[in-house]
N, C-alpha and C. Protein backbone atom coordinates (compact mmCIF):
# COMPACT_ATOMS: atom_id res chain seq x y z
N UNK A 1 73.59 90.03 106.14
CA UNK A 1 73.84 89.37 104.88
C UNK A 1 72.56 88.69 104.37
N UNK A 2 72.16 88.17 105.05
CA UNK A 2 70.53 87.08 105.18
C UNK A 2 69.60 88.75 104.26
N UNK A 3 69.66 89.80 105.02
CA UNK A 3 68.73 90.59 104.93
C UNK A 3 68.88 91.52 103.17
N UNK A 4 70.26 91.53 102.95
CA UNK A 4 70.77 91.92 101.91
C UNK A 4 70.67 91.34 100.80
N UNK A 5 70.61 89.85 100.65
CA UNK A 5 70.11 88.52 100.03
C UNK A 5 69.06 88.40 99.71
N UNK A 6 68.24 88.65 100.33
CA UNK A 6 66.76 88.68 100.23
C UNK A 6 65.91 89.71 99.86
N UNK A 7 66.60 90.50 100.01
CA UNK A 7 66.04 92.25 98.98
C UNK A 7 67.03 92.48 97.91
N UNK A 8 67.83 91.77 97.41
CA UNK A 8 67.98 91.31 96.26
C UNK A 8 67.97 90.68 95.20
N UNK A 9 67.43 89.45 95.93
CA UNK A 9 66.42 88.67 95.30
C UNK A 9 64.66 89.22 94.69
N UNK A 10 64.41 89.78 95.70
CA UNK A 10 62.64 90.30 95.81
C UNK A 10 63.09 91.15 94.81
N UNK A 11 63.95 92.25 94.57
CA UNK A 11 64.29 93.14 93.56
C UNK A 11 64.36 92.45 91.93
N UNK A 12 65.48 91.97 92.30
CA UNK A 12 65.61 91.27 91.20
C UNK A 12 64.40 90.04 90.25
N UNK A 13 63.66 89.98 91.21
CA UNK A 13 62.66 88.80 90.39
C UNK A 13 61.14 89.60 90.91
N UNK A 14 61.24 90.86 91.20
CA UNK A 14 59.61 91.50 91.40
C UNK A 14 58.94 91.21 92.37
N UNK A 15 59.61 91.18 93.12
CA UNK A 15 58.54 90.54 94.55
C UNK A 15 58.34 89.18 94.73
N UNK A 16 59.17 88.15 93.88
CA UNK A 16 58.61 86.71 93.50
C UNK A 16 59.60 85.81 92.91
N UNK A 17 60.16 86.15 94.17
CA UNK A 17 61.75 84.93 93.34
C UNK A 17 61.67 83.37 93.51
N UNK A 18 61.99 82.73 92.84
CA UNK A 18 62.28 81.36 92.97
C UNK A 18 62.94 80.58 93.78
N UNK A 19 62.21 79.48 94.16
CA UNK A 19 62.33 78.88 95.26
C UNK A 19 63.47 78.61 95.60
N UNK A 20 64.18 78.24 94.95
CA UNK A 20 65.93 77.54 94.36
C UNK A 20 66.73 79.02 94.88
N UNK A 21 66.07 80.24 95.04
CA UNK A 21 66.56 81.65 95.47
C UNK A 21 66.32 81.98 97.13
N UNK A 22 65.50 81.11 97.29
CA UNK A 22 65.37 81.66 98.71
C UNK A 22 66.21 80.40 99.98
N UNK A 23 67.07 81.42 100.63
CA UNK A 23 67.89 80.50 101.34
C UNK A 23 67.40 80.57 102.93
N UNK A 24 67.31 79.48 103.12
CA UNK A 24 66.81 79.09 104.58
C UNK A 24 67.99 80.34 105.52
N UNK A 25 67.44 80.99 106.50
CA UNK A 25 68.32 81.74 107.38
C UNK A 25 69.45 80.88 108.20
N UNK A 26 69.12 80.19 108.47
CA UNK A 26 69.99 78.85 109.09
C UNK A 26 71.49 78.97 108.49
N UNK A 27 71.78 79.07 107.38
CA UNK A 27 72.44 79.09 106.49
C UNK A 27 73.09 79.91 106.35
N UNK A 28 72.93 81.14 106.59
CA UNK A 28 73.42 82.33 106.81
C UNK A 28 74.71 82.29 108.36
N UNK A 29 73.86 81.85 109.30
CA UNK A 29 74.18 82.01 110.88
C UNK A 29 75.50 80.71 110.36
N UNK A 30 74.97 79.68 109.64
CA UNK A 30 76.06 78.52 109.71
C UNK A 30 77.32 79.34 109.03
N UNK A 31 77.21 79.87 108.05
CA UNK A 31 77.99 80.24 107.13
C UNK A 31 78.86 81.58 107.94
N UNK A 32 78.70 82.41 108.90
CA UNK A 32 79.14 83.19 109.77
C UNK A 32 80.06 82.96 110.88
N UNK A 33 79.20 81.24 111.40
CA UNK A 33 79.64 80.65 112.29
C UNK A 33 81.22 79.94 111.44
N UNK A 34 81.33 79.50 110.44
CA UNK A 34 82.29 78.77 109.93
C UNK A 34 83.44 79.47 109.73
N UNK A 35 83.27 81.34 109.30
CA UNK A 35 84.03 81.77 108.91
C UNK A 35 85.02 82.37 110.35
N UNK A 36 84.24 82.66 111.41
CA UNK A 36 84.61 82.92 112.90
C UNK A 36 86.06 81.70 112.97
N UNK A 37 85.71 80.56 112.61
CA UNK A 37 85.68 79.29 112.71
C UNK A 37 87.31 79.00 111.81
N UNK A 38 86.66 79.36 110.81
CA UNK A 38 87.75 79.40 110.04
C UNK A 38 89.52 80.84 110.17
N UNK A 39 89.03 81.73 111.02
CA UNK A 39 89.67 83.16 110.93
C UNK A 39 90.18 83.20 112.12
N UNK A 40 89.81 82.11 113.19
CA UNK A 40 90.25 82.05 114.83
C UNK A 40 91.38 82.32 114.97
N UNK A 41 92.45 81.81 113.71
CA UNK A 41 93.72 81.79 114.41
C UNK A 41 94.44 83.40 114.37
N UNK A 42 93.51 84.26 113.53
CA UNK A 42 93.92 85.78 113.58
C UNK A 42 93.78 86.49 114.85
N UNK A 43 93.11 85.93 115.81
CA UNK A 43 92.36 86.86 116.79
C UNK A 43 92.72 86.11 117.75
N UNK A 44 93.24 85.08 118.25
CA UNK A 44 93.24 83.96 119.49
C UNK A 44 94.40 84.35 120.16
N UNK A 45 95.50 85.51 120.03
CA UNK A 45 96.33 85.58 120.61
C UNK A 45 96.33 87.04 121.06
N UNK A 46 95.01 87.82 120.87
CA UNK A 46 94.74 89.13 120.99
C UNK A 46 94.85 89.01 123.05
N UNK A 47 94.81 90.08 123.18
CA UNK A 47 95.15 90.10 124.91
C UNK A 47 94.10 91.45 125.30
N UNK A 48 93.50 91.33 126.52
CA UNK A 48 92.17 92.23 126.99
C UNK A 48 93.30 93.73 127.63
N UNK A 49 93.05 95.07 127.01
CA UNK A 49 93.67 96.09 127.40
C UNK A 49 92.94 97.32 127.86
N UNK A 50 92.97 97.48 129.34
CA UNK A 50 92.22 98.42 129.99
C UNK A 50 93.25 99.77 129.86
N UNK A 51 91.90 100.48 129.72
CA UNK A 51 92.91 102.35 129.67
C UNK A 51 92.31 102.61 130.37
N UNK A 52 92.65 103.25 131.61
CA UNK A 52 92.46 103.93 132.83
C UNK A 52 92.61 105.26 132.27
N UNK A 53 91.54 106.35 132.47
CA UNK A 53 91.10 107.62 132.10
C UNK A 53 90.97 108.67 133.32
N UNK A 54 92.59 108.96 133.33
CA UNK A 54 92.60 109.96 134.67
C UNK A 54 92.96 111.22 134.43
N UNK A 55 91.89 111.87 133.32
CA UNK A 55 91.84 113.12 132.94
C UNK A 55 90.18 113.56 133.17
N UNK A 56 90.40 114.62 133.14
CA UNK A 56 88.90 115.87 133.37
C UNK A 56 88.51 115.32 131.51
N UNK A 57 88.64 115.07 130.81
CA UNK A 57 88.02 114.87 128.76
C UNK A 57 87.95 113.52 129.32
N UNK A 58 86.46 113.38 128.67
CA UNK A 58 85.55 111.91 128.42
C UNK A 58 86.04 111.15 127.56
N UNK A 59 86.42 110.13 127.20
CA UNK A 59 86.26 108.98 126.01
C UNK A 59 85.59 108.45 125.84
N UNK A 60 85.52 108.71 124.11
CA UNK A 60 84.08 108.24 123.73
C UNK A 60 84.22 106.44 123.71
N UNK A 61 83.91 105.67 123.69
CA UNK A 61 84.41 104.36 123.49
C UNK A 61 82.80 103.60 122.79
N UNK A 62 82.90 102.10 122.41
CA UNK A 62 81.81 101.60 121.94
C UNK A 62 82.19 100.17 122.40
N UNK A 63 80.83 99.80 122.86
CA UNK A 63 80.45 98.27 123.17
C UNK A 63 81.12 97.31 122.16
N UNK A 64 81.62 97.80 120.94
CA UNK A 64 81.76 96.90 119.56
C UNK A 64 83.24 97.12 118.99
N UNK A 65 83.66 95.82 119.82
CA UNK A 65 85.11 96.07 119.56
C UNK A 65 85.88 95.92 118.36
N UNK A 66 86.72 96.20 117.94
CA UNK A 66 87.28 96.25 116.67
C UNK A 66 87.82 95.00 115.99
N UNK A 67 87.89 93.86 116.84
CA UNK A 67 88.22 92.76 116.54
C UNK A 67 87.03 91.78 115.77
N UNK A 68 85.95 92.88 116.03
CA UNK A 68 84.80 91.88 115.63
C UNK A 68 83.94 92.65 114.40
N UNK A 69 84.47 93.99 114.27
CA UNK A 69 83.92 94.85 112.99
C UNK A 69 84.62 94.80 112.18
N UNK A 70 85.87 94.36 112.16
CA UNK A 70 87.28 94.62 111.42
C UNK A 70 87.57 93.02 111.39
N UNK A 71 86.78 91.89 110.64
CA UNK A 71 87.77 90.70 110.92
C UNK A 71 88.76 90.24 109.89
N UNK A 72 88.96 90.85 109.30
CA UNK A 72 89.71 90.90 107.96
C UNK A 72 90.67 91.60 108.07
């Protein structure tokens, strides 16, 4: 978001945006942290579910669980 913000700004004002435009990163992480913060009570009753894979076919799986790409 920080990174998306800021090349829209540089876009929008030519390489040279105004000061009042540029937001401390801090701000970003706070503003991420609040919404975690704020959304807890969607996710706090989720429960850890192992699938045991006792077939010859691989599953593909990912480090990035869906609770945390999907918080909405």
């Amino acid at each position: 978001m920080a990174m998306a913000y800021s090349e829209m700004s540089e876009i929008a004002f030519s390489g040279n945006p105004p000061d009042e435009m540029k937001v401390p990163f801090g701000e970003f992480v706070q503003d991420g942290m609040r919404a975690f913060a704020d959304s807890f009570h969607a996710i706090d009753d989720l429960k850890v579910c192992l699938i045991w894979n006792n077939t010859n076919r691989q599953i593909i799986t990912s480090d990035d669980p869906s609770k945390l790409t999907n918080r909405w």
